[in-house]
Protein backbone atom coordinates (compact mmCIF):
# COMPACT_ATOMS: atom_id res chain seq x y z
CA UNK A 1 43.25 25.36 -18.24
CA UNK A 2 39.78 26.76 -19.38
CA UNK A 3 37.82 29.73 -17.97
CA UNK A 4 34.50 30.59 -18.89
CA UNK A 5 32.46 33.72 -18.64
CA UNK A 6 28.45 33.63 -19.73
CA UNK A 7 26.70 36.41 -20.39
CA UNK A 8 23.57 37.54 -22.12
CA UNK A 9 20.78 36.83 -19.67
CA UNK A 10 17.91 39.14 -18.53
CA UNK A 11 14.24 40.01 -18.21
CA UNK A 12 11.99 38.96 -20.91
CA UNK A 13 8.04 38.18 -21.17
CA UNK A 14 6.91 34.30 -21.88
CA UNK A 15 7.22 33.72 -25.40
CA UNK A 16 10.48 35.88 -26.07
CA UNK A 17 13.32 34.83 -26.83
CA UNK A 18 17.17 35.48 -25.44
CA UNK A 19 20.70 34.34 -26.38
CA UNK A 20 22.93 33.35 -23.77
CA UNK A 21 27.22 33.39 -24.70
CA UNK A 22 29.77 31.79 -22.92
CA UNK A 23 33.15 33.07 -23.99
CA UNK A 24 35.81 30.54 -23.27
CA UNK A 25 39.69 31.17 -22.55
CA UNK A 26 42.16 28.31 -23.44
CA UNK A 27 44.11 27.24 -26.52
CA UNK A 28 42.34 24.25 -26.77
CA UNK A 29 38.73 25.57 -26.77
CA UNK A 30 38.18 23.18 -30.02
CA UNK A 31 38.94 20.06 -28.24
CA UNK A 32 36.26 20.72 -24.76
CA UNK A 33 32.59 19.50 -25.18
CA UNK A 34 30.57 22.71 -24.06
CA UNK A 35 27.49 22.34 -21.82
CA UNK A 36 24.90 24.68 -20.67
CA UNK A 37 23.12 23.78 -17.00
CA UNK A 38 20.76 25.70 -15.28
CA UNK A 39 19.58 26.27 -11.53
CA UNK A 40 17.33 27.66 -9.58
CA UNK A 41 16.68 27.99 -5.51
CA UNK A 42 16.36 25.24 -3.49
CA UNK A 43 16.92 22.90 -6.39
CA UNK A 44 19.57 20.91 -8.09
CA UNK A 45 21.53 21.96 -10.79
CA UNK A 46 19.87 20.71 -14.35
CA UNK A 47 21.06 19.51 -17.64
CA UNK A 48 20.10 21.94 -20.36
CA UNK A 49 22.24 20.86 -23.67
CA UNK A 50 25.74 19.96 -24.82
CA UNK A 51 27.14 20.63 -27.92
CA UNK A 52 30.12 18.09 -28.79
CA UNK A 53 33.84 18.93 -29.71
CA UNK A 54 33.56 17.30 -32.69
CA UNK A 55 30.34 19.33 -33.70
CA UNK A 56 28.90 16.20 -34.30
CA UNK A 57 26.22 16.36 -31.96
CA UNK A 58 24.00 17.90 -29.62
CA UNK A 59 21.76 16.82 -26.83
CA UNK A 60 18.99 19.08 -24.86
CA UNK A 61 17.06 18.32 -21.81
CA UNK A 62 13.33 17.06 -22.73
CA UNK A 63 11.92 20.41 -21.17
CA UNK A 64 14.02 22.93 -23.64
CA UNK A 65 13.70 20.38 -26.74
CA UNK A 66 12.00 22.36 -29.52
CA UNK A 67 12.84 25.52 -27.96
CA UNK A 68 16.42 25.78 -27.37
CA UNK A 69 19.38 25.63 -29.42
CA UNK A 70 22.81 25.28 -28.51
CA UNK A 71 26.31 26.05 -30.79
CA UNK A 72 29.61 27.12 -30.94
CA UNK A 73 32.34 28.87 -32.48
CA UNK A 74 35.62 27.81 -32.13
CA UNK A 75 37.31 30.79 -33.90
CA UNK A 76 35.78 32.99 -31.47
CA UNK A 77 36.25 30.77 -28.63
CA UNK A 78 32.78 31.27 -27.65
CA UNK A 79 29.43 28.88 -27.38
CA UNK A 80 25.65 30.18 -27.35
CA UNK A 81 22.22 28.82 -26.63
CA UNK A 82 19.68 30.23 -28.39
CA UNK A 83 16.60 30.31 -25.89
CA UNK A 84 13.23 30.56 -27.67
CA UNK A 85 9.62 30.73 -26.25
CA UNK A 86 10.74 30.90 -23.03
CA UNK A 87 8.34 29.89 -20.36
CA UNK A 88 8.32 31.44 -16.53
CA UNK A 89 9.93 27.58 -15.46
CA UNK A 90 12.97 28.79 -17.43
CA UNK A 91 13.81 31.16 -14.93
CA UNK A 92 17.43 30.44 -13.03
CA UNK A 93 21.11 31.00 -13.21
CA UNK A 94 22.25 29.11 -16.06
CA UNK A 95 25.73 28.14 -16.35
CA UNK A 96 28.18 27.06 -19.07
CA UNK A 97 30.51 24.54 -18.47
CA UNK A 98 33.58 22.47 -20.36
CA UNK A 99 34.78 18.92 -20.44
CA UNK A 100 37.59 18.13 -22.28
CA UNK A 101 37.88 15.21 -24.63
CA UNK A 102 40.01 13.14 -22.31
CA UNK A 103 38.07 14.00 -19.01
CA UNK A 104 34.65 12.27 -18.02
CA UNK A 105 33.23 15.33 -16.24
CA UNK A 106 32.77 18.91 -16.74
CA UNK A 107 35.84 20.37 -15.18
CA UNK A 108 35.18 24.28 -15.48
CA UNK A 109 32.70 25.82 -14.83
CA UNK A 110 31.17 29.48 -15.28
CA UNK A 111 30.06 31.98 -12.73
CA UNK A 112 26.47 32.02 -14.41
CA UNK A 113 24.13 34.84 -15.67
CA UNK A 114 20.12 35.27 -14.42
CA UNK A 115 17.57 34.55 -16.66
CA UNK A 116 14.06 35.59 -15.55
CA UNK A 117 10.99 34.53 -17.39
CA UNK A 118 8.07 36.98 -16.72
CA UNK A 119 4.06 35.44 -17.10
């Protein structure tokens, strides 16, 4: 059982920079991939990055590559993405999610936290 609170979004200018957390319960944090999606109105919800339970590797969505950066720590229980230049398009509700080693989807899910990109 996993539960997942994100926090760390807000207002900031294009350009600026924010970093979202995700603090994760479960005594297996070590063992779930962690993901990071994003969504805003009237659109699906988007890929941003995973970070791997192995720490192996890491994957980001072509429009955050360059800019974002995802990672984790397992003694806290807790993963971040580090958001930089941040363009008004980044603006949603971005979510953190887990999958766990043995599953093929992300099973739990956040509540999400607003990020609003001014121009």
């Amino acid at each position: 059982q996993m539960q997942l609170v994100e926090s760390g979004g807000g207002l900031v200018q294009a350009g600026g920079s924010l970093r979202l957390s995700c603090a994760a319960s479960g005594r297996t944090f070590s063992s779930y991939t962690m993901g990071w999606f994003r969504q805003t109105p009237g659109k699906e919800r988007e890929f941003v990055a995973f970070i791997s339970w192995s720490l192996g590797s890491a994957r980001f969505a072509d429009s955050v590559k360059g800019r974002f950066t995802i990672s984790r720590d397992n003694a806290k229980n807790t993963v971040y993405l580090q958001m930089n230049s941040l363009k008004p398009e980044d603006t949603a509700v971005y979510y953190c999610a887990a999958k766990d080693r043995n599953r093929p989807d992300y099973d739990y899910w956040g509540r999400g936290t607003q990020v609003t990109v001014s121009s």
